[in-house]
C-alpha atoms as a PDB file:
ATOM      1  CA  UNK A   1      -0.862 -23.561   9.389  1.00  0.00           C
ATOM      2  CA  UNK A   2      -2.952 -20.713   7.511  1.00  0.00           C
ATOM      3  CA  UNK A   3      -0.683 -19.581   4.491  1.00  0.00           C
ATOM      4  CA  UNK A   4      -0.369 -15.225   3.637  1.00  0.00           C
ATOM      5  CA  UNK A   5       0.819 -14.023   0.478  1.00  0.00           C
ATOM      6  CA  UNK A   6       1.911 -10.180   0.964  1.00  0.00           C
ATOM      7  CA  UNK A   7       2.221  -7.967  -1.986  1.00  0.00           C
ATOM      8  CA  UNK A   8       4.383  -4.532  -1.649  1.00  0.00           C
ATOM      9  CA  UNK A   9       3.777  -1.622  -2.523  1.00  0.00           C
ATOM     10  CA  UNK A  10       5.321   1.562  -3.503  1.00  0.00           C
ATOM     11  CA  UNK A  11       9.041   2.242  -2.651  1.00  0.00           C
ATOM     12  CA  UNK A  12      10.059  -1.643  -3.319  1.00  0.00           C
ATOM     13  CA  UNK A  13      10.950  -0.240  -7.130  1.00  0.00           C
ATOM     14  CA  UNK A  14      14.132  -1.212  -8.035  1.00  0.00           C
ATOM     15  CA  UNK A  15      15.843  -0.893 -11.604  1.00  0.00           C
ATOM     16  CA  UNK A  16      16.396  -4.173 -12.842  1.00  0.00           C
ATOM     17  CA  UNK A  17      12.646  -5.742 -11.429  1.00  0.00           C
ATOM     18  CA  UNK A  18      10.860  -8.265 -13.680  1.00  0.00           C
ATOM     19  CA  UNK A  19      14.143  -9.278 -15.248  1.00  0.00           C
ATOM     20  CA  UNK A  20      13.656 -12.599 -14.112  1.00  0.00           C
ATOM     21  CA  UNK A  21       9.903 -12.718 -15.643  1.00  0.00           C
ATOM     22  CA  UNK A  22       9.065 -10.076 -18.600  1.00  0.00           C
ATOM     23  CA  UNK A  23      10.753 -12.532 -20.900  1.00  0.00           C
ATOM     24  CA  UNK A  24       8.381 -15.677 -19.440  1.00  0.00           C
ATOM     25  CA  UNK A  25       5.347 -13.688 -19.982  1.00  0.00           C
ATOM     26  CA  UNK A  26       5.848 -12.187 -23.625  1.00  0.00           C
ATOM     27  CA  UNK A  27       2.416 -11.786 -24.213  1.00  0.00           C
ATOM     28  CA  UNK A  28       1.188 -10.189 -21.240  1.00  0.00           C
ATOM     29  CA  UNK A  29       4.398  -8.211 -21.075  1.00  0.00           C
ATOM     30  CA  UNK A  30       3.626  -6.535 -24.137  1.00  0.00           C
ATOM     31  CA  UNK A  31       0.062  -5.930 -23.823  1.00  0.00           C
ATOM     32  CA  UNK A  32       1.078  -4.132 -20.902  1.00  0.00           C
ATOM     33  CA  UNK A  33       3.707  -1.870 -22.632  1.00  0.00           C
ATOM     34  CA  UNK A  34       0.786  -1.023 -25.517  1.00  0.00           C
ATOM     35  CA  UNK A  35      -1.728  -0.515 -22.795  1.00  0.00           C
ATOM     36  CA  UNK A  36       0.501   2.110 -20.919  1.00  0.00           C
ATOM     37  CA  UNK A  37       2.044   3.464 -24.081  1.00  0.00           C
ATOM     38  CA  UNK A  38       5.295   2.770 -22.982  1.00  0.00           C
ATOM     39  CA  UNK A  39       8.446   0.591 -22.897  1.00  0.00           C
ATOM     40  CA  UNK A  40       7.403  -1.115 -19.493  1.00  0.00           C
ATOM     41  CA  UNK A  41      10.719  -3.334 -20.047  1.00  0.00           C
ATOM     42  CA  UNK A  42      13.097  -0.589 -20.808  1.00  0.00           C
ATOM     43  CA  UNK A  43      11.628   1.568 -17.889  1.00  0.00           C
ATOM     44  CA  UNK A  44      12.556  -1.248 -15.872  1.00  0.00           C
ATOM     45  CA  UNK A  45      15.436  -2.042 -16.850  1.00  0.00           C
ATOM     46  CA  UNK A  46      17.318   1.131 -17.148  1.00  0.00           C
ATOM     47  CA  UNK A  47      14.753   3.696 -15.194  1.00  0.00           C
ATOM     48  CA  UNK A  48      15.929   6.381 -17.834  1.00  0.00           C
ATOM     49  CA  UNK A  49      15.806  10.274 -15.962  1.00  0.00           C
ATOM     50  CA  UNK A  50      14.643   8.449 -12.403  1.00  0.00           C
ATOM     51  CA  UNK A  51      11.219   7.579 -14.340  1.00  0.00           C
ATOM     52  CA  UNK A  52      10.644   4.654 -12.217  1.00  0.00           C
ATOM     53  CA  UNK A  53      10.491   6.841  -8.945  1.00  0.00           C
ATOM     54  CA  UNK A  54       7.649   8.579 -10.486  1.00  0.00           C
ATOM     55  CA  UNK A  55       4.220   7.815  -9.174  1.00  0.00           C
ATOM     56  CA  UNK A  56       2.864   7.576 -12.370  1.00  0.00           C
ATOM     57  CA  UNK A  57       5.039   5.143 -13.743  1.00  0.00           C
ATOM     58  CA  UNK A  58       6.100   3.018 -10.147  1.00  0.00           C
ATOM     59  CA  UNK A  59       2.574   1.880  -9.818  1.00  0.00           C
ATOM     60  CA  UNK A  60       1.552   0.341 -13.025  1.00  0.00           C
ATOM     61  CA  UNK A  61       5.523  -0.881 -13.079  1.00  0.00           C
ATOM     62  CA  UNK A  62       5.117  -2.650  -9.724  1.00  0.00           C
ATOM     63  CA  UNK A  63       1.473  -4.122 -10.424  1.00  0.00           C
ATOM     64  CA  UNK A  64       2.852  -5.926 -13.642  1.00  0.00           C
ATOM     65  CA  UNK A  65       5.804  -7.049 -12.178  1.00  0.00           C
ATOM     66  CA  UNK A  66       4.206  -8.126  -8.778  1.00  0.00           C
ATOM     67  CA  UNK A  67       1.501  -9.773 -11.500  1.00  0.00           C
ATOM     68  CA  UNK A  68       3.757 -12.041 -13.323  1.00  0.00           C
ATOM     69  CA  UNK A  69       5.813 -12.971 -10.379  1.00  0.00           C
ATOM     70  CA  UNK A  70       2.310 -14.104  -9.118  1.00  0.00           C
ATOM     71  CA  UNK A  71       1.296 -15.845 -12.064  1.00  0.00           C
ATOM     72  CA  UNK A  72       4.938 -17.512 -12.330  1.00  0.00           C
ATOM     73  CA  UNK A  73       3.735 -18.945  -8.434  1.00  0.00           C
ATOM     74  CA  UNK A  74       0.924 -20.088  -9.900  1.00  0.00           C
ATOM     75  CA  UNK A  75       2.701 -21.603 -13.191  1.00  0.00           C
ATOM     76  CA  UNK A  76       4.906 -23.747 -10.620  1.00  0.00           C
ATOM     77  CA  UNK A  77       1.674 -25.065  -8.731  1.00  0.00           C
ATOM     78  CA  UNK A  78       2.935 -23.085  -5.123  1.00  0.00           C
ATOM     79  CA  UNK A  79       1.312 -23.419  -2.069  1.00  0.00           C
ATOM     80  CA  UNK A  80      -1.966 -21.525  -2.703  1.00  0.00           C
ATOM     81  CA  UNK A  81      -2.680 -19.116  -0.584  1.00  0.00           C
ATOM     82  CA  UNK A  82      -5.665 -19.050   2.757  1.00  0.00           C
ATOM     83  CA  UNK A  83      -5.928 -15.328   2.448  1.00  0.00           C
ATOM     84  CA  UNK A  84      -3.752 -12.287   0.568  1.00  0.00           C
ATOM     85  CA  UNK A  85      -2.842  -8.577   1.655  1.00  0.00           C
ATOM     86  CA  UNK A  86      -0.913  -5.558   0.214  1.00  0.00           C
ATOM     87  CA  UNK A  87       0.531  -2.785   1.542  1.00  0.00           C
ATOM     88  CA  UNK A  88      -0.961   0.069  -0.390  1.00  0.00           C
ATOM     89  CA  UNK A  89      -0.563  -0.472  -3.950  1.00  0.00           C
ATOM     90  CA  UNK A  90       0.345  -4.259  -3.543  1.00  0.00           C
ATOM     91  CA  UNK A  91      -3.721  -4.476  -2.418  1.00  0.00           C
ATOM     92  CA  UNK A  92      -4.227  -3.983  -6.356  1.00  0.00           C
ATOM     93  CA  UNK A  93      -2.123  -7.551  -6.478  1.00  0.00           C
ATOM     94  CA  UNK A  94      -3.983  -8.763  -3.825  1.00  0.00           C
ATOM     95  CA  UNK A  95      -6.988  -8.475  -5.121  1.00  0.00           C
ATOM     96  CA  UNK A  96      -5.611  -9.942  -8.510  1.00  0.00           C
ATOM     97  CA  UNK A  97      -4.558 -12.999  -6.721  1.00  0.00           C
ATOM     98  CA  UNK A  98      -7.859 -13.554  -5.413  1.00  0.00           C
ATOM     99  CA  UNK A  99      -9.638 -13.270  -8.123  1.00  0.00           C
ATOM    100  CA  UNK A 100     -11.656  -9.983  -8.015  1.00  0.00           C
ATOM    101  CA  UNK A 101     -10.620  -8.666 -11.425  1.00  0.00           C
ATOM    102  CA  UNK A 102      -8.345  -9.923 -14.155  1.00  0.00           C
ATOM    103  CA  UNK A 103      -4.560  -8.703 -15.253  1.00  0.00           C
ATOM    104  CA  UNK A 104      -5.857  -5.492 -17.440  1.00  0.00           C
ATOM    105  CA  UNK A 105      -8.721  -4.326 -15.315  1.00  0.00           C
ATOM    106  CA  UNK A 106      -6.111  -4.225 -12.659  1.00  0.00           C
ATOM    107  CA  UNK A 107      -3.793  -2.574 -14.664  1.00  0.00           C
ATOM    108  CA  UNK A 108      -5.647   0.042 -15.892  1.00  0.00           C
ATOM    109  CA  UNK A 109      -6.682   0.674 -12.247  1.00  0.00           C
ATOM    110  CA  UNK A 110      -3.674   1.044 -11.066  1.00  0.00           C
ATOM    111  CA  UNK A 111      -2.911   3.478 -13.947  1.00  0.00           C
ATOM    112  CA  UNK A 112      -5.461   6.004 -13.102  1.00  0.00           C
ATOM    113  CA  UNK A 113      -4.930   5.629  -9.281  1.00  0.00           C
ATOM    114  CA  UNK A 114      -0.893   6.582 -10.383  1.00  0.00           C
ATOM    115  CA  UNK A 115      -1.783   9.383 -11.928  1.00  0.00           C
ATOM    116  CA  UNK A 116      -4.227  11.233 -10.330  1.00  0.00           C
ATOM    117  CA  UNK A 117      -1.625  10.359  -6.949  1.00  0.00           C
ATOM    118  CA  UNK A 118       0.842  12.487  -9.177  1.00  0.00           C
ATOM    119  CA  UNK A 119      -0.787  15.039  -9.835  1.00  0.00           C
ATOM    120  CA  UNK A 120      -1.149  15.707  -6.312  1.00  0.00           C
ATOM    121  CA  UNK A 121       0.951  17.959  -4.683  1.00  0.00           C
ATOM    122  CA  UNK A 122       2.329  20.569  -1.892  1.00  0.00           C
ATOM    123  CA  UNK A 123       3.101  17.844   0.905  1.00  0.00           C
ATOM    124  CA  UNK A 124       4.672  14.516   1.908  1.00  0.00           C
ATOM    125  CA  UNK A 125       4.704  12.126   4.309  1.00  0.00           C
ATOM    126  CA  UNK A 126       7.088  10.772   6.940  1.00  0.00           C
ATOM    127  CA  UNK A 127       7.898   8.162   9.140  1.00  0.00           C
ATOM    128  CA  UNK A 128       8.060   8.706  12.506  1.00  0.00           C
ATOM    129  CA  UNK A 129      10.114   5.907  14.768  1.00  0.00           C
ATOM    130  CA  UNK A 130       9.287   4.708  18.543  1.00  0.00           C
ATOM    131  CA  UNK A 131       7.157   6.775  19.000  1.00  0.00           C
ATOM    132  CA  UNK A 132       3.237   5.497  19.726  1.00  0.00           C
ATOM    133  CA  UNK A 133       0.501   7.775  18.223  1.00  0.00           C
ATOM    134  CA  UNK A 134      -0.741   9.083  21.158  1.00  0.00           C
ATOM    135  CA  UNK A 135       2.767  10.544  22.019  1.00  0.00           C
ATOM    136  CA  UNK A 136       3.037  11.691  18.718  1.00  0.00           C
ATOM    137  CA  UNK A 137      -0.214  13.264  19.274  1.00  0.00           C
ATOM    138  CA  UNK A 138       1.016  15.229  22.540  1.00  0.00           C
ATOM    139  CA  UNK A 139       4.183  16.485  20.716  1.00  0.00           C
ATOM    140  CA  UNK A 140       2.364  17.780  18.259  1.00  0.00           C
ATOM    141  CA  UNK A 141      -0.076  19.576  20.337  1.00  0.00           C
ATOM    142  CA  UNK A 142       2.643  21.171  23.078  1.00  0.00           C
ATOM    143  CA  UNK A 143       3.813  23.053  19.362  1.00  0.00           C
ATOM    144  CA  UNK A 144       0.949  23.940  18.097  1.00  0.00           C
ATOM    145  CA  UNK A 145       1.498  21.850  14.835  1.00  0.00           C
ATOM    146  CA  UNK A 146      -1.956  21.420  13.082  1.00  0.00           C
ATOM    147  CA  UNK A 147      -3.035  19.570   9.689  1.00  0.00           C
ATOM    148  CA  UNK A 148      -1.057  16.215  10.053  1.00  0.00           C
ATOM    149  CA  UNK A 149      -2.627  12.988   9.643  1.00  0.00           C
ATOM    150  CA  UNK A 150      -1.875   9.837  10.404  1.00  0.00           C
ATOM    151  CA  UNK A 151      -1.214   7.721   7.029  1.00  0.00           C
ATOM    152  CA  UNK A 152       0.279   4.214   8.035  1.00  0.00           C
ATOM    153  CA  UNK A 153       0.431   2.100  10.863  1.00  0.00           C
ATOM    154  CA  UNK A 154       3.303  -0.044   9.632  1.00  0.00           C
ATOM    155  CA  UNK A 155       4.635  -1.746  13.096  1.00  0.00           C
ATOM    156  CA  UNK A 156       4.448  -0.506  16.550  1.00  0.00           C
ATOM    157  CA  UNK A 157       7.843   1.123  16.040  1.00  0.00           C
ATOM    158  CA  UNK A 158       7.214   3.039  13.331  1.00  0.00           C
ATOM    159  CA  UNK A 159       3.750   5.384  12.012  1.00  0.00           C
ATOM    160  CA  UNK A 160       3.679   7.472   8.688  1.00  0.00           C
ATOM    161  CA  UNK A 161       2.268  10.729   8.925  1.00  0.00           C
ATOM    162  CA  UNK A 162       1.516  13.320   6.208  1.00  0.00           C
ATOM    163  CA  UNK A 163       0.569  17.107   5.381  1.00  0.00           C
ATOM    164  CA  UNK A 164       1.074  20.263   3.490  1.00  0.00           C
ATOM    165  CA  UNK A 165       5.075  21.101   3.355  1.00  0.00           C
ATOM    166  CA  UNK A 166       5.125  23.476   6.006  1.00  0.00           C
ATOM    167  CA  UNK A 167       2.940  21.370   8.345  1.00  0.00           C
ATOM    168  CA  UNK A 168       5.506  18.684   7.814  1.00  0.00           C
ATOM    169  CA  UNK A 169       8.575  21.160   8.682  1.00  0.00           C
ATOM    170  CA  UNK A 170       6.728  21.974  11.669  1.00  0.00           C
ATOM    171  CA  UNK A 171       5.902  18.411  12.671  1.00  0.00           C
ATOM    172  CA  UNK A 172       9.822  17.604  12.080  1.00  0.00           C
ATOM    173  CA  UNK A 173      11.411  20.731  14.169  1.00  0.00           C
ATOM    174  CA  UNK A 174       8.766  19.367  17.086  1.00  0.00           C
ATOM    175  CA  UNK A 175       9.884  16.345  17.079  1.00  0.00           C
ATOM    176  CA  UNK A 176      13.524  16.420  16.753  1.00  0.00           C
ATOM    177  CA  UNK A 177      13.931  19.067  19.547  1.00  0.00           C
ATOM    178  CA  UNK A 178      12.370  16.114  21.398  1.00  0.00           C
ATOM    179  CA  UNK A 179      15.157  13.610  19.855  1.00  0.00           C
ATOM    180  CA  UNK A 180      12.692  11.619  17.731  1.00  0.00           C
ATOM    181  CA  UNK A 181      13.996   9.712  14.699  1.00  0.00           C
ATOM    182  CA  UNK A 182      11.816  11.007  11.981  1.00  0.00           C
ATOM    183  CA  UNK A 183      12.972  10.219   8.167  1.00  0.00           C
ATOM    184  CA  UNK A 184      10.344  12.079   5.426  1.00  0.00           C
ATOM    185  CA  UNK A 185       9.534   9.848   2.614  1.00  0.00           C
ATOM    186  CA  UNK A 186      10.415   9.955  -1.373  1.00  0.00           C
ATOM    187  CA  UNK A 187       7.309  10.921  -2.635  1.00  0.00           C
ATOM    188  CA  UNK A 188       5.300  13.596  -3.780  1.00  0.00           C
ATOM    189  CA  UNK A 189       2.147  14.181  -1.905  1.00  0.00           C
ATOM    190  CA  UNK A 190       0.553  13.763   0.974  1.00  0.00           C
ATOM    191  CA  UNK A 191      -1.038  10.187   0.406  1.00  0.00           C
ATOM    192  CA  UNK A 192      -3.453   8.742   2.274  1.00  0.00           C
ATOM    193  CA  UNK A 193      -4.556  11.715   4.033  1.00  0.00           C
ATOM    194  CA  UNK A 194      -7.838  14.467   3.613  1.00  0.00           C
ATOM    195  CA  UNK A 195      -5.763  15.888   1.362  1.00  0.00           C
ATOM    196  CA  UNK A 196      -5.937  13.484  -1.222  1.00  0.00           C
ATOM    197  CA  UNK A 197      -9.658  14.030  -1.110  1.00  0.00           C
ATOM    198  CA  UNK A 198     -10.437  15.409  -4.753  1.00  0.00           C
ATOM    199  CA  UNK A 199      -8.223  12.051  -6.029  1.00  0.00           C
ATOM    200  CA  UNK A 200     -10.700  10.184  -3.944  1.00  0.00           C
ATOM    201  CA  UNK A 201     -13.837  11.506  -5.496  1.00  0.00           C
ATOM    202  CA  UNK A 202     -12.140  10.822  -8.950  1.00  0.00           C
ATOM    203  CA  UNK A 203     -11.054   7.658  -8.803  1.00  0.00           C
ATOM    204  CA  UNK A 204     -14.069   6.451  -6.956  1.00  0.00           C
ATOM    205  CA  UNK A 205     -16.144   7.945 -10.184  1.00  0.00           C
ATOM    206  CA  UNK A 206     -13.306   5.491 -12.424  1.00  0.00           C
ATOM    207  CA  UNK A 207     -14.072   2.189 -10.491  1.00  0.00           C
ATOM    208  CA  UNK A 208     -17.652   2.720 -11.214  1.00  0.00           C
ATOM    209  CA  UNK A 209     -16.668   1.880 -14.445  1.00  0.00           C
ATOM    210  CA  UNK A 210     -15.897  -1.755 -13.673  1.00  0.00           C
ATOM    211  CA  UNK A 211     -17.588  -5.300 -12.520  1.00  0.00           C
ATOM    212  CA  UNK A 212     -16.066  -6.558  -9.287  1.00  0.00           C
ATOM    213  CA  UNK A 213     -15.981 -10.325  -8.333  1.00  0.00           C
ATOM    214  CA  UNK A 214     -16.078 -11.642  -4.413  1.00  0.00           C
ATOM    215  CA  UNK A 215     -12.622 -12.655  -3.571  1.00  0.00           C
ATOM    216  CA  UNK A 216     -12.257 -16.261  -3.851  1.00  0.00           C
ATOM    217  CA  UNK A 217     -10.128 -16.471  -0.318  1.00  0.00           C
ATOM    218  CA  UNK A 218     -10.401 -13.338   2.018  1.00  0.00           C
ATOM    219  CA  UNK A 219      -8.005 -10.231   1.308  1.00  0.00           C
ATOM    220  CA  UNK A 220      -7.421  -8.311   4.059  1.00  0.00           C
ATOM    221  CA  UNK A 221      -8.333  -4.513   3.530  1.00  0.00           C
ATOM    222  CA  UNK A 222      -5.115  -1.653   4.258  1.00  0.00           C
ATOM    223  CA  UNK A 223      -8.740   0.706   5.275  1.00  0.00           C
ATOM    224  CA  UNK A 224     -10.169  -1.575   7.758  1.00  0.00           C
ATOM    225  CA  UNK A 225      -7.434  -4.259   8.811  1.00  0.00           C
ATOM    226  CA  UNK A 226     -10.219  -6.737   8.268  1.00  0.00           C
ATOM    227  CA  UNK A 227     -11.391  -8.650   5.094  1.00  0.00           C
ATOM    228  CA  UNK A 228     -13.186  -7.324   2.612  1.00  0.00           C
ATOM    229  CA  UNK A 229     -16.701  -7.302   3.069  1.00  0.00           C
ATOM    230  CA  UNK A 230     -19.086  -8.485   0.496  1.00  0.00           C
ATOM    231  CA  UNK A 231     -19.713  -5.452  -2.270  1.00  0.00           C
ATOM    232  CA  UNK A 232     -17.304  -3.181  -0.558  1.00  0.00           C
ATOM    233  CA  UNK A 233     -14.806  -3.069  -3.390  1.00  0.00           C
ATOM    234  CA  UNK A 234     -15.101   0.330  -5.025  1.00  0.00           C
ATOM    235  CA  UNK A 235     -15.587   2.067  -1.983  1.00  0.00           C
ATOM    236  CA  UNK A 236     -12.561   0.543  -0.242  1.00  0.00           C
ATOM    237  CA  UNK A 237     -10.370   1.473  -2.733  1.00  0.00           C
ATOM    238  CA  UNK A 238     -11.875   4.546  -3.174  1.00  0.00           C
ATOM    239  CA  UNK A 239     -11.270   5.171   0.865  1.00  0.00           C
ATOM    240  CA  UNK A 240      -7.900   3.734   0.643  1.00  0.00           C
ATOM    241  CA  UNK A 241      -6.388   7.022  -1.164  1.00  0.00           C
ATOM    242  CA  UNK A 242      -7.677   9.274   2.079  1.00  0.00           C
ATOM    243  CA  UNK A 243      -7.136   6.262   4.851  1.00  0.00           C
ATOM    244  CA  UNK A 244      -4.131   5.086   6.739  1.00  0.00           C
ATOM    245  CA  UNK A 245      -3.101   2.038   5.852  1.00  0.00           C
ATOM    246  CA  UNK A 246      -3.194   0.014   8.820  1.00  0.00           C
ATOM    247  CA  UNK A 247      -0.830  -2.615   8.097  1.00  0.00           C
ATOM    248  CA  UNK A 248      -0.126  -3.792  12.187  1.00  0.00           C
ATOM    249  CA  UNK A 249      -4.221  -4.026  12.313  1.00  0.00           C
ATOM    250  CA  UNK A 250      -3.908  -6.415   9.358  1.00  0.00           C
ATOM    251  CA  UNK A 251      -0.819  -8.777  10.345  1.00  0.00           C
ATOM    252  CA  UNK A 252      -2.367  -8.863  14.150  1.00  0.00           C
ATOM    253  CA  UNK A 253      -5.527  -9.963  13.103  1.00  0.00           C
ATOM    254  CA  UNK A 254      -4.032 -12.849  11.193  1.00  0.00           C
ATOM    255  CA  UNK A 255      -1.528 -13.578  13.977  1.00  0.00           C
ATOM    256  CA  UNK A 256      -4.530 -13.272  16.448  1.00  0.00           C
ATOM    257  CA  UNK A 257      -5.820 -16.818  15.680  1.00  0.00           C
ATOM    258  CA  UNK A 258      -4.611 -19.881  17.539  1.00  0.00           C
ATOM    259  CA  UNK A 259      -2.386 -21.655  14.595  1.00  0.00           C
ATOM    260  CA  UNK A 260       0.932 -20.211  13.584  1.00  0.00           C
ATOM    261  CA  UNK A 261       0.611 -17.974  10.415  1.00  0.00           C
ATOM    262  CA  UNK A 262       3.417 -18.461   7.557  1.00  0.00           C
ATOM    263  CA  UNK A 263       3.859 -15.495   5.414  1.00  0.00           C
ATOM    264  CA  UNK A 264       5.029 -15.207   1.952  1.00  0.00           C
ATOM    265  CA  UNK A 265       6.348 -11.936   0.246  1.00  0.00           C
ATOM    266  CA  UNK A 266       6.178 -11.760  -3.725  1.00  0.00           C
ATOM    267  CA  UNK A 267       9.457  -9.991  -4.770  1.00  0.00           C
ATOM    268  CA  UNK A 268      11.148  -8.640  -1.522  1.00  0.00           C
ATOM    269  CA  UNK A 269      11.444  -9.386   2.053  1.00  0.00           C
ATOM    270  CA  UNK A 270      10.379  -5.253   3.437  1.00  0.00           C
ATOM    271  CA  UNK A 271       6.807  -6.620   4.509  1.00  0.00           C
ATOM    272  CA  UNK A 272       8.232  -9.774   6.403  1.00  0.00           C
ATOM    273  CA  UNK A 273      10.540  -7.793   8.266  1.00  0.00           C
ATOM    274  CA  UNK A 274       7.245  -6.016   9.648  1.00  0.00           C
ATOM    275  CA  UNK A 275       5.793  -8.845  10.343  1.00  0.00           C
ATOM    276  CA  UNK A 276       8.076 -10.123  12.076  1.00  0.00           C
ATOM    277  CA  UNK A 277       8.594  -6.897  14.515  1.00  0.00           C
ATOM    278  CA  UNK A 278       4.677  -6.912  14.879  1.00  0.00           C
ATOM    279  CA  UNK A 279       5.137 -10.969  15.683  1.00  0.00           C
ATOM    280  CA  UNK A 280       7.668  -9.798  17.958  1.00  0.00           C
ATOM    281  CA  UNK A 281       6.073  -7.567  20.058  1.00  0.00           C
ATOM    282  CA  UNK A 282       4.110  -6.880  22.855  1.00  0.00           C
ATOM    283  CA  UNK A 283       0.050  -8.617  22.340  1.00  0.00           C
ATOM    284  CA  UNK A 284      -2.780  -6.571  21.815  1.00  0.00           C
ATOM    285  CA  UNK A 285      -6.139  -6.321  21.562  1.00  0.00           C
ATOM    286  CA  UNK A 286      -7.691  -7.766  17.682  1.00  0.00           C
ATOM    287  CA  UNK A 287      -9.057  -5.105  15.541  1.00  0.00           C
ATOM    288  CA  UNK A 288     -12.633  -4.584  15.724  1.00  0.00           C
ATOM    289  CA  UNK A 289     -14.818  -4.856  12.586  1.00  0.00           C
ATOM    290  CA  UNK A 290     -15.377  -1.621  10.966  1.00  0.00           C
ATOM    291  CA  UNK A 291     -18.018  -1.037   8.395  1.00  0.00           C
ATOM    292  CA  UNK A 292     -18.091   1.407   7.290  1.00  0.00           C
ATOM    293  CA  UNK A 293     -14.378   1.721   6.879  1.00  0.00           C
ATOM    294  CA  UNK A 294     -13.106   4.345   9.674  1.00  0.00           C
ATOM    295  CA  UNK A 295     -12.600   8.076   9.328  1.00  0.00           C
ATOM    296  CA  UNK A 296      -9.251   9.221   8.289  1.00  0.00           C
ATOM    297  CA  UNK A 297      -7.023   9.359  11.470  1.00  0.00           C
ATOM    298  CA  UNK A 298      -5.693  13.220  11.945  1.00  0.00           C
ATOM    299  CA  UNK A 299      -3.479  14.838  15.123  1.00  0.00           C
END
């Protein structure tokens, strides 16, 4: 039975994470807190002034703790895994379990992707329940709403969409005079959109910094839905800031082959509950292989 460890990503922040590992990992812990120039434990701990809702300081937060709770898996000789995927940040972790950089090059990824995401600004993003795109797509054009993209695909019951701040209060009158659920998100910017374009450009000049390794079992790409393809790191990433994340593409094509898939989440149980309403609902088709990754999805 292939075997999927599934990393989260932003929004599964909670004060009181890595309790149950900082102390187990002293070392790495405080490299970490040096590296960041910061109390990483104290942030945790008591998220003094809502810090740990902050993109800036979630993502590095949630890679180290998402790090140690994978190196604590690995400490206790746990099933190893057949392939690995991450729901936006939680690829970073992904990508650490399978080998393609090591704990500080991830870190210090993750720290410039935080904080050129924060300094982004003027939008948001929302979800949007029960409602398939291309509905979504007609209710949007009947009003005349222009400039939202698509941003996740999380199950078939529920797409993320994001824009400028009046796009977005457009997009929500439209669809509530049509009596569709739509709950906007707790973040700052419009992520994984065009408009995250000049954070794109920027961090894809950063990871041009680094040496990449081929993961050592396949991790399954938010951009594509597919596994990585060989020497495709930096610009997947890079693409990842401006591209949905098409997280029903990814759990379909694992579910797609003939043996049973077992899942594993590393600190929470958010990304099994989507797998288990994309499990749960009706087949369809595979994704197709995309290379290069596709454009950015817009209505």
């Amino acid at each position: 039975m292939p075997f999927a460890i599934l990393f989260p990503g932003q929004g599964a922040q909670f004060r009181g994470m890595g309790a149950d590992v900082f102390h187990r990992y002293p070392g790495l812990t405080r490299f970490a807190c040096d590296l960041l120039g910061y109390d990483l434990v104290a942030l945790c701990r008591d998220d003094p002034d809502g810090l740990l809702s902050r993109t800036e300081y979630t993502q590095p937060a949630l890679y180290t703790v998402n790090a140690l709770h994978t190196f604590e898996r690995t400490h206790r000789e746990d099933r190893q895994a057949d392939c690995c995927l991450g729901h936006s940040l939680g690829e970073y972790n992904a990508l650490l379990a399978a080998g393609v950089f090591d704990f500080e090059t991830g870190l210090r990824l993750v720290q410039r992707r935080g904080a050129l995401m924060a300094a982004a600004s003027g939008g948001g993003m929302t979800a949007v329940m029960d409602t398939p795109e291309e509905r979504l797509r007609e209710i949007l054009a009947q009003d005349g709403v222009e400039g939202v993209d698509v941003a996740g695909y999380n199950t078939d019951a529920q797409i993320v969409v994001a824009g400028p701040s009046g796009v977005l209060r457009d997009a929500h009158a439209a669809l509530q005079r049509r009596d569709v659920r739509c709950v906007p998100l707790r973040v700052s910017a419009p992520f994984h959109s065009r408009y995250m374009e000049p954070a794109r450009v920027a961090f894809e000049e950063f990871l041009r910094q680094f040496t990449f390794a081929e993961p050592v079992v396949p991790v399954i790409a938010n951009v594509t839905g597919r596994p990585y393809e060989k020497g495709a790191i930096v610009r997947t990433l890079s693409e990842q800031l401006v591209a949905p994340v098409r997280w029903t593409d990814s759990i379909r094509g694992l579910l797609a082959h003939d043996t049973p898939l077992e899942c594993e989440e590393v600190g929470g149980k958010s990304l099994l509950r989507m797998v288990d309403g994309i499990r749960g609902s009706s087949p369809a088709p595979s994704p197709t292989p995309a290379s290069p990754p596709p454009a950015r999805n817009r209505t």
